[in-house]
Protein backbone atom coordinates (compact mmCIF):
# COMPACT_ATOMS: atom_id res chain seq x y z
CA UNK A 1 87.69 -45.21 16.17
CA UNK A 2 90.72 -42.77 16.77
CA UNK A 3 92.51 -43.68 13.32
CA UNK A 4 88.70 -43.03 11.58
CA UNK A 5 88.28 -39.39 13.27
CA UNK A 6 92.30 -38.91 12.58
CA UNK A 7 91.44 -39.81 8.63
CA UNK A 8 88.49 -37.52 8.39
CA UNK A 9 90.24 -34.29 10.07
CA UNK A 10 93.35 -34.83 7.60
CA UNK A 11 90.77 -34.80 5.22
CA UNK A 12 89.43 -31.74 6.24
CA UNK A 13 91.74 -29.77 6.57
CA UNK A 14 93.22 -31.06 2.87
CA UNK A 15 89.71 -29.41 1.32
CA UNK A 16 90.50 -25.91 3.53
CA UNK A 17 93.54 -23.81 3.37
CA UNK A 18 92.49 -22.79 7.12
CA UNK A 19 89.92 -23.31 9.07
CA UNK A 20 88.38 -22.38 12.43
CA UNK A 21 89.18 -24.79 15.75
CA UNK A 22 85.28 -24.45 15.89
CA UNK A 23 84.71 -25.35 11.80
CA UNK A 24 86.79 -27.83 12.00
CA UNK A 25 85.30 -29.81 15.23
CA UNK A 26 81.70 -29.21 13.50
CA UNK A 27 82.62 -30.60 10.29
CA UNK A 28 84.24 -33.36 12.06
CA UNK A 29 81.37 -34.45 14.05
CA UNK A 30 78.73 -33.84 11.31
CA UNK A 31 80.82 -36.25 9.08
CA UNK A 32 80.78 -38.78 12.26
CA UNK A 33 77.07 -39.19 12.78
CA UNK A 34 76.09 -38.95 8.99
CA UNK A 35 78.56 -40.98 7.05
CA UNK A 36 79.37 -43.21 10.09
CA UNK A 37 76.19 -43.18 12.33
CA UNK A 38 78.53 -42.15 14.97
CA UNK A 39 78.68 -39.92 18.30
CA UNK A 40 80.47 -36.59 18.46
CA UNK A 41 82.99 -36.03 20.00
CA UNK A 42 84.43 -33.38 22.66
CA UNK A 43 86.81 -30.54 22.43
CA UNK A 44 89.14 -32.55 24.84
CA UNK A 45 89.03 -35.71 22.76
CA UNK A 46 89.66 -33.95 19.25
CA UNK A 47 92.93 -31.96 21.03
CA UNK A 48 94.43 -35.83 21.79
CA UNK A 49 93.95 -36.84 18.37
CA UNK A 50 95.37 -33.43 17.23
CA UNK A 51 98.35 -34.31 19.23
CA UNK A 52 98.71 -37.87 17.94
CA UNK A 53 98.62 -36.23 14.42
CA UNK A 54 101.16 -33.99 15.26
CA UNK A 55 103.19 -36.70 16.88
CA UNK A 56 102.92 -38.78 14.02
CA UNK A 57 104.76 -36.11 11.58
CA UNK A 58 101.66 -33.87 10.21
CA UNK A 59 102.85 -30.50 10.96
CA UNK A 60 99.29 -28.90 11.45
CA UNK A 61 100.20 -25.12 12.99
CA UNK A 62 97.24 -22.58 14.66
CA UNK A 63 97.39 -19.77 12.91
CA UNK A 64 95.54 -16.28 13.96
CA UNK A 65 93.87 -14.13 11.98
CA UNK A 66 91.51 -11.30 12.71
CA UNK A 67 90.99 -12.75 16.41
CA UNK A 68 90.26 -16.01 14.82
CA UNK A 69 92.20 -18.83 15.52
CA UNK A 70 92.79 -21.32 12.40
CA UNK A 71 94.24 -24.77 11.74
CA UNK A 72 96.68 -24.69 8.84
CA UNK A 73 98.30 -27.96 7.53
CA UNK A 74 101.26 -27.38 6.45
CA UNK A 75 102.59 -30.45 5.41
CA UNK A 76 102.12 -34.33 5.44
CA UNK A 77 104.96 -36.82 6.92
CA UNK A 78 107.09 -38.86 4.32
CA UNK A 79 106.52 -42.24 5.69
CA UNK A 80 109.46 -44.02 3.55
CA UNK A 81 111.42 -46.87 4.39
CA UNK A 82 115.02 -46.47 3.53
CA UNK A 83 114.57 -48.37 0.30
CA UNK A 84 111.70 -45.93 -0.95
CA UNK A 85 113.83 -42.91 0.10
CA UNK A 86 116.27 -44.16 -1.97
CA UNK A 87 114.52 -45.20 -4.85
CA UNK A 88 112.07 -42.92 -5.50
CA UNK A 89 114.14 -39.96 -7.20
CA UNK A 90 115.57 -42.61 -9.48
CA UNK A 91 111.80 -43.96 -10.59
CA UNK A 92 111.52 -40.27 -11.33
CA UNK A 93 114.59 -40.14 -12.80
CA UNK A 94 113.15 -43.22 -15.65
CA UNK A 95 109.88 -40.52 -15.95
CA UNK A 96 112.84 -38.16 -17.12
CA UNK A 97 112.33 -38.60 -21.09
CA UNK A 98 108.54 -37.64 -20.00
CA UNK A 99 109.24 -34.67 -17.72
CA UNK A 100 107.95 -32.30 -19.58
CA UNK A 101 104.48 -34.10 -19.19
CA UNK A 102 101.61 -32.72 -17.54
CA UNK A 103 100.89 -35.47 -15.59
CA UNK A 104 104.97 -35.82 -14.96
CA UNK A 105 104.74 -32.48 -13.80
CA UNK A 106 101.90 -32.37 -11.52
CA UNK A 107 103.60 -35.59 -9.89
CA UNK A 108 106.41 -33.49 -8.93
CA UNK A 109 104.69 -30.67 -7.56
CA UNK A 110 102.28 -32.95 -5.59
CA UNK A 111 105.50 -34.63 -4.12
CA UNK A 112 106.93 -31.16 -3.30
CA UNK A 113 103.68 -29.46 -1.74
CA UNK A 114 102.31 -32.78 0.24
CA UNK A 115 105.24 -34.21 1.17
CA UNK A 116 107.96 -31.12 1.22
CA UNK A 117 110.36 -32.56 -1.01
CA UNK A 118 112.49 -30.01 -2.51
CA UNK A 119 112.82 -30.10 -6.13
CA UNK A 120 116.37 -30.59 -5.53
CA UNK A 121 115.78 -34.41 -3.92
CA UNK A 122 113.37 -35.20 -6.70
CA UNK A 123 116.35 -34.92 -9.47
CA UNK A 124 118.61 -37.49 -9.67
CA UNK A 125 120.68 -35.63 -12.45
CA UNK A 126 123.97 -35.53 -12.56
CA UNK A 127 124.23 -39.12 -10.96
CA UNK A 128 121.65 -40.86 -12.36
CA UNK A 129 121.14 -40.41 -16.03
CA UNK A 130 118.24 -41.76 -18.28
CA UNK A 131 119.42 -41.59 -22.11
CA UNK A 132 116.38 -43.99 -23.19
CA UNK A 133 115.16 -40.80 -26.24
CA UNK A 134 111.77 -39.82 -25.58
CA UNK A 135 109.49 -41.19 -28.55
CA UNK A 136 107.94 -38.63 -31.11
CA UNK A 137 104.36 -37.41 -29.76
CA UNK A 138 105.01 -39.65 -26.51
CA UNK A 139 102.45 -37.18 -24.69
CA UNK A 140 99.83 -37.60 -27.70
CA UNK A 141 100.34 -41.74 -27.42
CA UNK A 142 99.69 -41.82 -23.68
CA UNK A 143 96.72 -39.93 -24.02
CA UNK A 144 95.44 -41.84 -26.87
CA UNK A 145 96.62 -45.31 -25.23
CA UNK A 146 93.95 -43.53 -21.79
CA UNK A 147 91.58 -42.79 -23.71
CA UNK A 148 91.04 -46.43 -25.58
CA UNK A 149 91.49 -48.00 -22.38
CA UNK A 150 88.14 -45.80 -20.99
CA UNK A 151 86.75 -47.46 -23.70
CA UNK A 152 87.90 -50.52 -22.95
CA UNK A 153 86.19 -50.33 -19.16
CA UNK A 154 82.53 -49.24 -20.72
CA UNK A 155 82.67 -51.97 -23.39
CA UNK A 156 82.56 -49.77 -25.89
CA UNK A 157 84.09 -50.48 -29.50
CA UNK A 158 86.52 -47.48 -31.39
CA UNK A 159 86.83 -46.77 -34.90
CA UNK A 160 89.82 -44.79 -35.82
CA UNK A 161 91.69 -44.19 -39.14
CA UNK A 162 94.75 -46.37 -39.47
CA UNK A 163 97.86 -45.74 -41.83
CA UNK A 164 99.39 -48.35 -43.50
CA UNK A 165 101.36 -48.65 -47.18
CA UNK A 166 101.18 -44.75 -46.94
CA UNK A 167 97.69 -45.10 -47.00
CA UNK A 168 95.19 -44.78 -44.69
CA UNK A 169 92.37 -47.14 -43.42
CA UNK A 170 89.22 -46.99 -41.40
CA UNK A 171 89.19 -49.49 -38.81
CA UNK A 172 86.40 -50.29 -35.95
CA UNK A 173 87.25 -52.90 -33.63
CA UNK A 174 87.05 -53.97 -30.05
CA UNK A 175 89.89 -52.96 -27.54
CA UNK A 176 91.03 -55.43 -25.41
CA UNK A 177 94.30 -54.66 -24.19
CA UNK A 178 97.30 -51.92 -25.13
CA UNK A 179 100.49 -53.66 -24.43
CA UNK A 180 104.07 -51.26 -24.23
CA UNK A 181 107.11 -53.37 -25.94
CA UNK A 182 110.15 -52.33 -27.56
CA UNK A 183 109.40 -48.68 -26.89
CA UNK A 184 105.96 -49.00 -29.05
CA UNK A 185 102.57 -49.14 -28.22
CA UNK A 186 100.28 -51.65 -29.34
CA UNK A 187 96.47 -52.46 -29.22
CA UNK A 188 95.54 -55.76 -29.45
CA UNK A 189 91.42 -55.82 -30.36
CA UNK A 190 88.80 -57.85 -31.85
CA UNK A 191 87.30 -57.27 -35.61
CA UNK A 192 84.25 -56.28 -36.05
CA UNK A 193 81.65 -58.70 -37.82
CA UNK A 194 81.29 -55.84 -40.99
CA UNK A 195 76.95 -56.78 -41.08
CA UNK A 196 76.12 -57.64 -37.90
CA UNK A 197 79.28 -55.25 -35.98
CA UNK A 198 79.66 -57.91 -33.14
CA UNK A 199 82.90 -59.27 -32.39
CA UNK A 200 84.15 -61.50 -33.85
CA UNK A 201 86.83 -62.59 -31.21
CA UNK A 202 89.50 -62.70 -34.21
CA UNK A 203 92.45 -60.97 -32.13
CA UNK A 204 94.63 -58.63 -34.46
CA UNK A 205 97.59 -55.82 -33.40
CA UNK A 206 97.61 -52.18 -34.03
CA UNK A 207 100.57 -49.53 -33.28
CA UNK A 208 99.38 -46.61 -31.77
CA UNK A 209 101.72 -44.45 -33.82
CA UNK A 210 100.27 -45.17 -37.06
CA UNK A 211 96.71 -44.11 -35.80
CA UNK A 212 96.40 -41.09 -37.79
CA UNK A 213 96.41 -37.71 -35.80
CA UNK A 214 96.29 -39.94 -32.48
CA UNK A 215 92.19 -40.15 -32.77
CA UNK A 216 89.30 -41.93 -31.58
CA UNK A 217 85.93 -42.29 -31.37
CA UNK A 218 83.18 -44.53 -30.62
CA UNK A 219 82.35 -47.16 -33.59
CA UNK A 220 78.79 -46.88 -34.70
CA UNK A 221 76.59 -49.04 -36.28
CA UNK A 222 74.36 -47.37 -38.72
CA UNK A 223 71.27 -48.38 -40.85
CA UNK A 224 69.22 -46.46 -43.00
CA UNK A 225 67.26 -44.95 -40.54
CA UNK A 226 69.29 -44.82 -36.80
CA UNK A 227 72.58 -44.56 -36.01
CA UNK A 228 74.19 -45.92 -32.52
CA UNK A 229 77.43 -47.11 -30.53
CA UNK A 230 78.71 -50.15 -30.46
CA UNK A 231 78.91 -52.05 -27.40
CA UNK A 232 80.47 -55.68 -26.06
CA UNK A 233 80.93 -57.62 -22.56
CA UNK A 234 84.51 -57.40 -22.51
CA UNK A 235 85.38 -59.73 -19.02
CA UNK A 236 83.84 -62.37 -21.91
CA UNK A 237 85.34 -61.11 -25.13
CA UNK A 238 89.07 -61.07 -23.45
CA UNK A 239 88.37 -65.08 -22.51
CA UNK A 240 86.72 -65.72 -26.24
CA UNK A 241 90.01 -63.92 -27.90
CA UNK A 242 92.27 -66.65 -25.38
CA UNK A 243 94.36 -63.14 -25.88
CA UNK A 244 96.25 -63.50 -22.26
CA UNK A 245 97.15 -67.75 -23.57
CA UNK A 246 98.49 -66.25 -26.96
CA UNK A 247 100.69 -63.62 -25.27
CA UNK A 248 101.76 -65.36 -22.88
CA UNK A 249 103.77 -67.61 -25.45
CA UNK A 250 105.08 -64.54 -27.00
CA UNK A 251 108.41 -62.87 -26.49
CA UNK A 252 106.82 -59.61 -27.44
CA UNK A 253 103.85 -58.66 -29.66
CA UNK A 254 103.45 -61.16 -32.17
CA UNK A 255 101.08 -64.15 -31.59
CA UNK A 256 99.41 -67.17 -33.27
CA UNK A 257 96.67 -65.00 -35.06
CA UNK A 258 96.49 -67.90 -37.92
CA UNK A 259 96.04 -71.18 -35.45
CA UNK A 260 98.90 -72.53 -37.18
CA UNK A 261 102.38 -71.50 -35.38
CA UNK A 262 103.77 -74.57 -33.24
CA UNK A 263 104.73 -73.61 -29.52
CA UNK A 264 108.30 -74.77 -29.42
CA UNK A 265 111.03 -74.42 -27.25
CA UNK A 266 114.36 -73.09 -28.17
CA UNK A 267 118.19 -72.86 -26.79
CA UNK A 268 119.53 -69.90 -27.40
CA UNK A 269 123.58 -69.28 -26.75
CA UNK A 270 124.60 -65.61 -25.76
CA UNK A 271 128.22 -64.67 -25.79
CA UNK A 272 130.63 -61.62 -24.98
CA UNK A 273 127.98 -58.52 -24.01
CA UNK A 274 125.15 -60.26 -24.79
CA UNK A 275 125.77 -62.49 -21.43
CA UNK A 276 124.98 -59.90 -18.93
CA UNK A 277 121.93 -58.36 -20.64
CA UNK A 278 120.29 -62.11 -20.13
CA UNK A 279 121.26 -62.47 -16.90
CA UNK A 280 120.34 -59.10 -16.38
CA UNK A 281 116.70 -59.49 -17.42
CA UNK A 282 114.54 -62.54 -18.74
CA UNK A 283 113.81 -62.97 -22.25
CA UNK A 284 111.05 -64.57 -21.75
CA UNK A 285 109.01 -65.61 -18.56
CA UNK A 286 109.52 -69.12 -19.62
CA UNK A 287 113.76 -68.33 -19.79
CA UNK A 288 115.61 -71.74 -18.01
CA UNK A 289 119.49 -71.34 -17.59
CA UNK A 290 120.89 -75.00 -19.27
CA UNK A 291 124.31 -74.14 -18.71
CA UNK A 292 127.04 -71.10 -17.83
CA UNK A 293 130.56 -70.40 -18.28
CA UNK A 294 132.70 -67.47 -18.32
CA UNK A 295 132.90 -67.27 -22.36
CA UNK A 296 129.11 -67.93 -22.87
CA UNK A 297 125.36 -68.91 -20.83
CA UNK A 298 122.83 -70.80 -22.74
CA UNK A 299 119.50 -70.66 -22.11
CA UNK A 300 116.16 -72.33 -22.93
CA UNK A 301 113.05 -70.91 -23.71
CA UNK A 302 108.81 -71.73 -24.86
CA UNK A 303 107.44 -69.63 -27.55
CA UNK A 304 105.64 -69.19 -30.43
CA UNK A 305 107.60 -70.68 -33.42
CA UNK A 306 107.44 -67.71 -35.99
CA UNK A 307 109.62 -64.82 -37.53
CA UNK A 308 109.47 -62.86 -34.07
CA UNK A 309 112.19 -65.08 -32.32
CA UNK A 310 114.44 -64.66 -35.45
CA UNK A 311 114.03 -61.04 -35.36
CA UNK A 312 114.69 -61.22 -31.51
CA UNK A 313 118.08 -62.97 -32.51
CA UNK A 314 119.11 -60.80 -35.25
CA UNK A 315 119.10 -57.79 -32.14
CA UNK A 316 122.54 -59.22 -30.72
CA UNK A 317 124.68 -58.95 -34.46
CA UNK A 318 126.04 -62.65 -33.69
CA UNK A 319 126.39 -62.71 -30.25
CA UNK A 320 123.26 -64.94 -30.21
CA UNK A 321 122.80 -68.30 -31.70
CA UNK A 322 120.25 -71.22 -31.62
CA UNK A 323 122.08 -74.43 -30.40
């Protein structure tokens, strides 16, 4: 019961800048018997859980004003274990190539005004350096990639223009899933039956960069007379599509659209640099060490048998071989 009135007068006094001892005990016990269908409580029992507040790190400081006396809360307590102390400015650090986001931003400030971080512990720079370049209209893709995924959640299908050959196509579809890999985003959605506009659960790729001026809008299905949005149960289009099965046997985007690719598994040899960037991270969630030495590792992994894993090889200029 104590940690339930502690979590409401938090609350409260997060929605006011300052309020009255006498506001704030009202609001309190109003919120009790409404939302909870429980008893108020006295002036005594709200000054312990005050104190247990105060004890616990929020600084909340009475304030007077005009022979009032206020509640102010001034800040919240950083409840980080060492790790997250530690870590945290250098997630922020990865969000560099995006600081100049919005959203970036408003993290920040959040971080500084909740939790009194000074903008000085939330930079990392000079000792921790992200050189990753940020991608061309990175704030445009994110917002595109949110706003196909609140189309995802209703069900709803998108059309969008598409370029392609320096020319551009009109494309409706339904989004299943935008997936992030070699710094591009992809959708991966169903086509559209052109008569009937159902899905067809045929499961086909789309960068987000080449959706021309970032746009999208609800597909339609028209007739001569009416004119409305497309919808589809998604939970049961994403199992139709088998989209998670495909992927899954993918090192990165590419998938067996045509039914015809053979799931194989491969040895792969890394030498010189390339060692420590496989041991470093996986290749693919399938990746089996076979054998190590100090000249060369060799490992073995299950995927999709088409162009994408000799493209993946090509990456390391020689320093990776199938064996």
């Amino acid at each position: 019961m104590s940690a339930l009135r502690k979590k409401i007068i938090i609350k409260i006094l997060k929605e006011h800048k300052r309020i009255t001892i006498d506001d704030l005990l009202d609001k309190l016990n109003e919120t009790l018997r409404i939302d909870y269908n429980k008893d108020p409580i006295t002036r005594r029992t709200f000054d312990r859980d005050k104190k247990s507040l105060i004890d616990e790190g929020y600084n909340i400081v009475p304030k007077k004003s005009n022979g009032n006396n206020y509640f102010v809360l001034e800040s919240l307590p950083i409840n980080l274990t060492r790790e997250e102390e530690l870590t945290l400015p250098l997630l922020l650090g990865l969000l560099d190539t995006e600081k100049k986001m919005n959203a970036v931003e408003w993290l920040k400030d959040a971080l500084m005004e909740e939790f009194n971080f000074s903008k000085k512990d939330l930079d990392p720079y000079p000792y921790f350096v992200h050189v990753q370049p940020t991608l061309n209209a990175q704030d445009k893709l994110l917002i595109l990639a949110g706003e196909i995924i609140e189309y995802m959640k209703k069900g709803q299908a998108i059309k969008f223009f598409y370029e392609k050959n320096l020319d551009q196509e009109f494309k409706q579809v339904a989004p299943l899933q935008i997936r992030y890999y070699n710094n591009r985003y992809y959708l991966l959605a169903s086509t559209l039956d052109e008569d009937s506009c159902l899905p067809t659960g045929f499961l086909k790729s789309y960068t987000l960069d080449k959706f021309v001026n970032k746009e999208v809008y609800a597909a339609v299905k028209e007739t001569d007379d009416t004119s409305e949005e497309i919808f589809y149960d998604f939970n049961d289009l994403f199992k139709k599509t088998e989209l998670e099965k495909k992927l899954n046997n993918s090192i990165g985007i590419w998938y067996d659209w045509k039914n015809n690719n053979i799931l194989k598994t491969f040895r792969l040899k890394f030498t010189d640099w390339a060692i420590g960037i496989v041991e470093n991270k996986k290749v693919h969630r399938s990746q089996k060490i076979i054998e190590r030495t100090k000249d060369y590792i060799i490992i073995e992994i299950t995927v999709w048998d088409n162009p994408e894993i000799e493209f993946f090889i090509k990456q390391f200029r020689g320093y990776c071989e199938k064996c």
